[in-house]
Protein backbone atom coordinates (compact mmCIF):
# COMPACT_ATOMS: atom_id res chain seq x y z
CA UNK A 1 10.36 11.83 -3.32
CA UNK A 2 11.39 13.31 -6.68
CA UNK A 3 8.27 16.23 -6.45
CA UNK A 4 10.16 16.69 -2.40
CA UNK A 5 13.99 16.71 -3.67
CA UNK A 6 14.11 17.31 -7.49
CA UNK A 7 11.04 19.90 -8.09
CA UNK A 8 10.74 20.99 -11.23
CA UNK A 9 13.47 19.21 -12.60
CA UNK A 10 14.11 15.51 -14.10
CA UNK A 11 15.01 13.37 -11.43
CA UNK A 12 16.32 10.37 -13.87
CA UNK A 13 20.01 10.67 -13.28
CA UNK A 14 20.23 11.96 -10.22
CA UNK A 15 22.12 10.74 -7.36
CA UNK A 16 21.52 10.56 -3.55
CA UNK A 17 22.83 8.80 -0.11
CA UNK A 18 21.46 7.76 2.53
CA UNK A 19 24.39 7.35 5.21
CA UNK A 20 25.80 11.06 4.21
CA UNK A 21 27.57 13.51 2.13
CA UNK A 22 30.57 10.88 1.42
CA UNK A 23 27.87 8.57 0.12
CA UNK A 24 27.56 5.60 -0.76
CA UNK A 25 25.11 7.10 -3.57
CA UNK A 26 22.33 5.95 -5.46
CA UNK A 27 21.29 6.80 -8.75
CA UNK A 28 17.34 7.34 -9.75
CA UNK A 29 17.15 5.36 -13.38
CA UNK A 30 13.20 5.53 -13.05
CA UNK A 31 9.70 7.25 -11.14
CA UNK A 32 6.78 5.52 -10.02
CA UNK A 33 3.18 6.79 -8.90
CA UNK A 34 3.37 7.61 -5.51
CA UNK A 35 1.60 4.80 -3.36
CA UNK A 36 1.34 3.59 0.14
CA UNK A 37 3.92 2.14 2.01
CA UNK A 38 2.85 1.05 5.61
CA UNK A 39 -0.79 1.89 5.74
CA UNK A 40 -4.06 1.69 3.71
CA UNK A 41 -4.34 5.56 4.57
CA UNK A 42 -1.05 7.41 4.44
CA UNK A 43 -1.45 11.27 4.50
CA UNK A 44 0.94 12.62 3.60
CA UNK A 45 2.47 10.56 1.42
CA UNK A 46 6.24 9.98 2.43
CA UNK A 47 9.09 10.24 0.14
CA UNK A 48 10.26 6.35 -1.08
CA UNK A 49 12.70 4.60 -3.33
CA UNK A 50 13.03 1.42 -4.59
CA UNK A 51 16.16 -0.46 -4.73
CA UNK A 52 17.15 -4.05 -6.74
CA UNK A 53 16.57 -7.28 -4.81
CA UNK A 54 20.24 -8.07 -4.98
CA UNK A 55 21.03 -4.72 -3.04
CA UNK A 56 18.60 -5.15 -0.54
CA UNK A 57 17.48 -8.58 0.09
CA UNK A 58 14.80 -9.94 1.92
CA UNK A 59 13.67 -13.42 2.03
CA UNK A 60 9.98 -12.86 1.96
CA UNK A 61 8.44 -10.85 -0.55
CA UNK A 62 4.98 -10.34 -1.45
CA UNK A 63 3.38 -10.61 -5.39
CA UNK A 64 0.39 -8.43 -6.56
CA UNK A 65 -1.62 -9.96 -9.18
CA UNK A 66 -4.30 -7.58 -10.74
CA UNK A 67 -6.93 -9.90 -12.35
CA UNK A 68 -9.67 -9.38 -14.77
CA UNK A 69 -11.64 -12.29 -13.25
CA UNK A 70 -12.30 -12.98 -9.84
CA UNK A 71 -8.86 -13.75 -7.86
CA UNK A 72 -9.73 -16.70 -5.75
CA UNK A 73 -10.50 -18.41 -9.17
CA UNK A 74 -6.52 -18.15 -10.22
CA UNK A 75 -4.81 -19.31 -7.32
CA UNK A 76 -3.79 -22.92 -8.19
CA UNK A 77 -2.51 -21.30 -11.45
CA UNK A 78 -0.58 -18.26 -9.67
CA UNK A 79 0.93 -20.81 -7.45
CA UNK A 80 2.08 -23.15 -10.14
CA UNK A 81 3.39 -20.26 -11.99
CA UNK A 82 5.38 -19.23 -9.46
CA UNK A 83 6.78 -22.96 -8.85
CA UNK A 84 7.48 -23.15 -12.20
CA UNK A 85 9.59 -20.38 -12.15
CA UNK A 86 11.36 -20.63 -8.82
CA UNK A 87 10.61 -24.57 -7.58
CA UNK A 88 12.75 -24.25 -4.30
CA UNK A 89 10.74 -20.99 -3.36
CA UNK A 90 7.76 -21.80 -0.54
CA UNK A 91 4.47 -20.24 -1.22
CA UNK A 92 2.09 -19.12 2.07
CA UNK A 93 -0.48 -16.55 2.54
CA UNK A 94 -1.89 -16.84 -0.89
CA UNK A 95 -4.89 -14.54 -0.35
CA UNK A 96 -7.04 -11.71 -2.17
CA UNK A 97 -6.76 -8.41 -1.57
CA UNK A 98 -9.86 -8.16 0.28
CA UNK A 99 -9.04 -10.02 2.44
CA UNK A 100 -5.37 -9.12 3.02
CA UNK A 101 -7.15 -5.68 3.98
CA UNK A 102 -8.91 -7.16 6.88
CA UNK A 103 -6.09 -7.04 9.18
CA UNK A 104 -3.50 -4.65 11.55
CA UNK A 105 -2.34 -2.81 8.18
CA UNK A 106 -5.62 -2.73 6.70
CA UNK A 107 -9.12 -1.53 7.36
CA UNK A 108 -9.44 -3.35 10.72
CA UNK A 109 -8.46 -0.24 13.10
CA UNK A 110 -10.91 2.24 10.74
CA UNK A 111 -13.38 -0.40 10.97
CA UNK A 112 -13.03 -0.84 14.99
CA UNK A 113 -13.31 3.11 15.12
CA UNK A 114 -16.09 3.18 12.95
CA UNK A 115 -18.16 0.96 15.01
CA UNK A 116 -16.92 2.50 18.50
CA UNK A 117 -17.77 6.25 17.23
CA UNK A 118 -21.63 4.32 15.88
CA UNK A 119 -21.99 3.15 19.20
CA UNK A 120 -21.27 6.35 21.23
CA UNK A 121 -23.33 8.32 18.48
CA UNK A 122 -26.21 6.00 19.41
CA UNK A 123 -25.55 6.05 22.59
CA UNK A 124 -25.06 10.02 23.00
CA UNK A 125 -28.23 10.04 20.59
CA UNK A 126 -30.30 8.10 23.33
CA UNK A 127 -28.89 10.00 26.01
CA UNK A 128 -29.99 13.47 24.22
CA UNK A 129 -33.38 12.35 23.88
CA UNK A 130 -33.84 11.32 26.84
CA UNK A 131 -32.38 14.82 28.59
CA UNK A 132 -34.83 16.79 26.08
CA UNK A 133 -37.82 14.55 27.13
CA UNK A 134 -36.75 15.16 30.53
CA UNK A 135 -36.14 18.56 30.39
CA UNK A 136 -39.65 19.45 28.15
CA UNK A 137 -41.51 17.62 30.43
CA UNK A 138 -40.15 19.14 33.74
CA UNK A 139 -40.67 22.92 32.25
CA UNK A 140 -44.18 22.04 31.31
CA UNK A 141 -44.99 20.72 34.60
CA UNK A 142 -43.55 23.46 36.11
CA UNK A 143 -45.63 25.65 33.86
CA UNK A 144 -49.24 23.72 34.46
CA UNK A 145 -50.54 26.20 37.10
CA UNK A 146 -49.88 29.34 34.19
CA UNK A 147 -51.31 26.51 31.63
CA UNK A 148 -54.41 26.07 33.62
CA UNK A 149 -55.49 29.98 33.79
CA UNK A 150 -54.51 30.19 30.38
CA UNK A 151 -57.04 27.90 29.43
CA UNK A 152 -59.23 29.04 32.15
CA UNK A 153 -59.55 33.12 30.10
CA UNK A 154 -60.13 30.34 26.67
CA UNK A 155 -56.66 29.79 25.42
CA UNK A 156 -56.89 26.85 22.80
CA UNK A 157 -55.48 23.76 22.84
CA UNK A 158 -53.18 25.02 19.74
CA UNK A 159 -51.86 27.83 21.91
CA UNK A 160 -50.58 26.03 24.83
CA UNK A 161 -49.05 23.76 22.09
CA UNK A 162 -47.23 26.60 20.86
CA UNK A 163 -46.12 27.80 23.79
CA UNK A 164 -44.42 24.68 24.80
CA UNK A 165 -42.75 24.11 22.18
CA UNK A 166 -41.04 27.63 21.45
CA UNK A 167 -39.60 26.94 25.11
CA UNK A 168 -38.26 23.66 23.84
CA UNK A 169 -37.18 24.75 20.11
CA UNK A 170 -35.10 27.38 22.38
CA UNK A 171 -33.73 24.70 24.21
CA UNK A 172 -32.87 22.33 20.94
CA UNK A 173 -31.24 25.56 19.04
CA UNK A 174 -28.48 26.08 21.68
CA UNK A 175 -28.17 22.51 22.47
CA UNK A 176 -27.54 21.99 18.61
CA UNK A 177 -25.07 24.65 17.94
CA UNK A 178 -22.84 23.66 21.26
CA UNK A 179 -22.85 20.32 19.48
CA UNK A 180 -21.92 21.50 16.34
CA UNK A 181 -19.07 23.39 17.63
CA UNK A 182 -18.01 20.18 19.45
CA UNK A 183 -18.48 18.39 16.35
CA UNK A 184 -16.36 20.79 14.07
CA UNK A 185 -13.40 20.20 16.62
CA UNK A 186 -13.96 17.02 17.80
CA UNK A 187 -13.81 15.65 13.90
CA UNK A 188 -9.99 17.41 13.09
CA UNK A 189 -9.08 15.34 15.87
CA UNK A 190 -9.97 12.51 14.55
CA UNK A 191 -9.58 13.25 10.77
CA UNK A 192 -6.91 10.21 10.16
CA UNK A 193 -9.54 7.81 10.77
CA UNK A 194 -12.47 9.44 8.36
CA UNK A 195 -12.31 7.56 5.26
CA UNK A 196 -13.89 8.74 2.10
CA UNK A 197 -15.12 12.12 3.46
CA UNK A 198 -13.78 15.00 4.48
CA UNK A 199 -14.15 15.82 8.38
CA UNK A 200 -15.87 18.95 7.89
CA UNK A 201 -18.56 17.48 5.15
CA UNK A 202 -21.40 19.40 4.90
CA UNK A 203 -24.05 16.86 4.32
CA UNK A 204 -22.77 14.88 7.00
CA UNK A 205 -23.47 17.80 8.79
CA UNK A 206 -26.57 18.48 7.64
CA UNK A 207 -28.13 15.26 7.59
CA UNK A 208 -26.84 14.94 11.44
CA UNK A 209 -28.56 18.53 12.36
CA UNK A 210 -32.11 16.99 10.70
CA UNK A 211 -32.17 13.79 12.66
CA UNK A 212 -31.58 15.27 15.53
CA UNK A 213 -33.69 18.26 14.90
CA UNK A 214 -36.57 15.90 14.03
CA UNK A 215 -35.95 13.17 16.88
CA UNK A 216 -35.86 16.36 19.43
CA UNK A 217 -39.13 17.79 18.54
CA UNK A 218 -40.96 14.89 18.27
CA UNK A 219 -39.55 14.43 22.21
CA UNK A 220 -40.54 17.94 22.63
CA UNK A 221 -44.22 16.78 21.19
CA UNK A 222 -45.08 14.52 22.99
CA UNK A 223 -44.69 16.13 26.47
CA UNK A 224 -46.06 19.56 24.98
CA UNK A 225 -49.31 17.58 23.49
CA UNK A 226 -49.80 16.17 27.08
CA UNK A 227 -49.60 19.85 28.57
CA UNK A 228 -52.46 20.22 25.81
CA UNK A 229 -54.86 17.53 27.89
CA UNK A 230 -54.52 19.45 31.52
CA UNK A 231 -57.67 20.11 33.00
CA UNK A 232 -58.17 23.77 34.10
CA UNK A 233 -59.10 22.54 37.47
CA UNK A 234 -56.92 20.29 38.16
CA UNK A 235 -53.65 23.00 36.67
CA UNK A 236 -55.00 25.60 38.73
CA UNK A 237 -54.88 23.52 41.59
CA UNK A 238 -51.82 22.51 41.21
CA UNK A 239 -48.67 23.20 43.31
């Protein structure tokens, strides 16, 4: 708020309102870090005040405790501090951090995304293989009667190998940069619920393009070794 309204200048002493130009009007006697209000991730940060309990109050308020030693071990004593100080206050909801995180506000939603997006990824990642089997394996049947005089004027095993495979690398190079495309859109979509990387990462990127380079060639392999075992009789017989 005071880097938004007051840039470049001291904001201690300055005075705003909130209801209009006649005010009431509130005077800054202090700056905090900026933090998060509503949501674990909150970007961009919005502009926030602070205001005394006795000008604002609410009945339920919430205490941080930063500890040096695992939380769950000071509870009794947080609670009978807080009795001590303010018997006819009720105490609920004593919890860590951790596990104040787990919920709506927290990590939950990220969490519920994360897993969704895993299982579509494995799912889409299943899906590809199995269309790149399929399609490999269709092109080299298609291809046995040219495999079978190829072998019949003494191509080797090798060659036929090679063949097969450029066809398919072909087929993996465009099928990986339409995908890549997708991906670089698809993730600025979606960038509010990335945590801890950025959406266009390259070694996210590059560790996706290896896996699936390496899973699709070994599904490429294994149809393209099999094109390998054709007998030249029986390919140039075939239909």
């Amino acid at each position: 708020m005071a880097a938004k309204f007051w840039p470049m200048e001291n904001p201690l002493g300055k005075r705003f309102s909130t209801k209009g130009a006649k005010g009431p009007f509130r005077e800054v006697i202090g700056v905090v870090q900026t933090g998060k209000y509503k949501n674990v991730i909150e970007d961009p940060p919005e502009p926030f005040f602070y205001v005394p309990m006795d000008q604002n109050y609410v009945a339920c308020r919430t205490i941080h405790v930063r500890t040096s030693v695992p939380p769950e071990s000071l509870q009794r004593q947080i609670e009978a501090q807080v009795r001590e100080l303010a018997p006819g206050i009720p105490i609920s909801q004593v919890q860590t951090m951790t596990q104040a995180l787990q919920g709506v506000n927290g990590f939950f939603f990220f969490r519920f995304g994360a897993q969704l997006t895993s299982t579509m990824g494995l799912l889409g990642l299943l899906l590809a293989v199995v269309g790149v089997y399929s399609v490999v394996s269709y092109a080299a049947a298609q291809r046995t009667h040219e495999i079978g005089i190829r072998m019949a004027l003494g191509a080797e095993p090798r060659d036929i190998l090679k063949i097969v495979l450029r066809q398919s690398v072909a087929i993996v190079a465009l099928v990986l940069a339409i995908g890549l495309l997708a991906a670089f859109g698809g993730t600025r979509a979606i960038a509010n619920l990335i945590v801890g990387i950025k959406p266009t990462d390259p070694v996210t990127f590059v560790t996706v393009i290896v896996l699936l380079s390496a899973i699709a060639m070994v599904a490429c392999w294994i149809p393209a070794r099999r094109a390998t075992r054709v007998s030249p009789l029986t390919a140039l017989r075939y239909e």
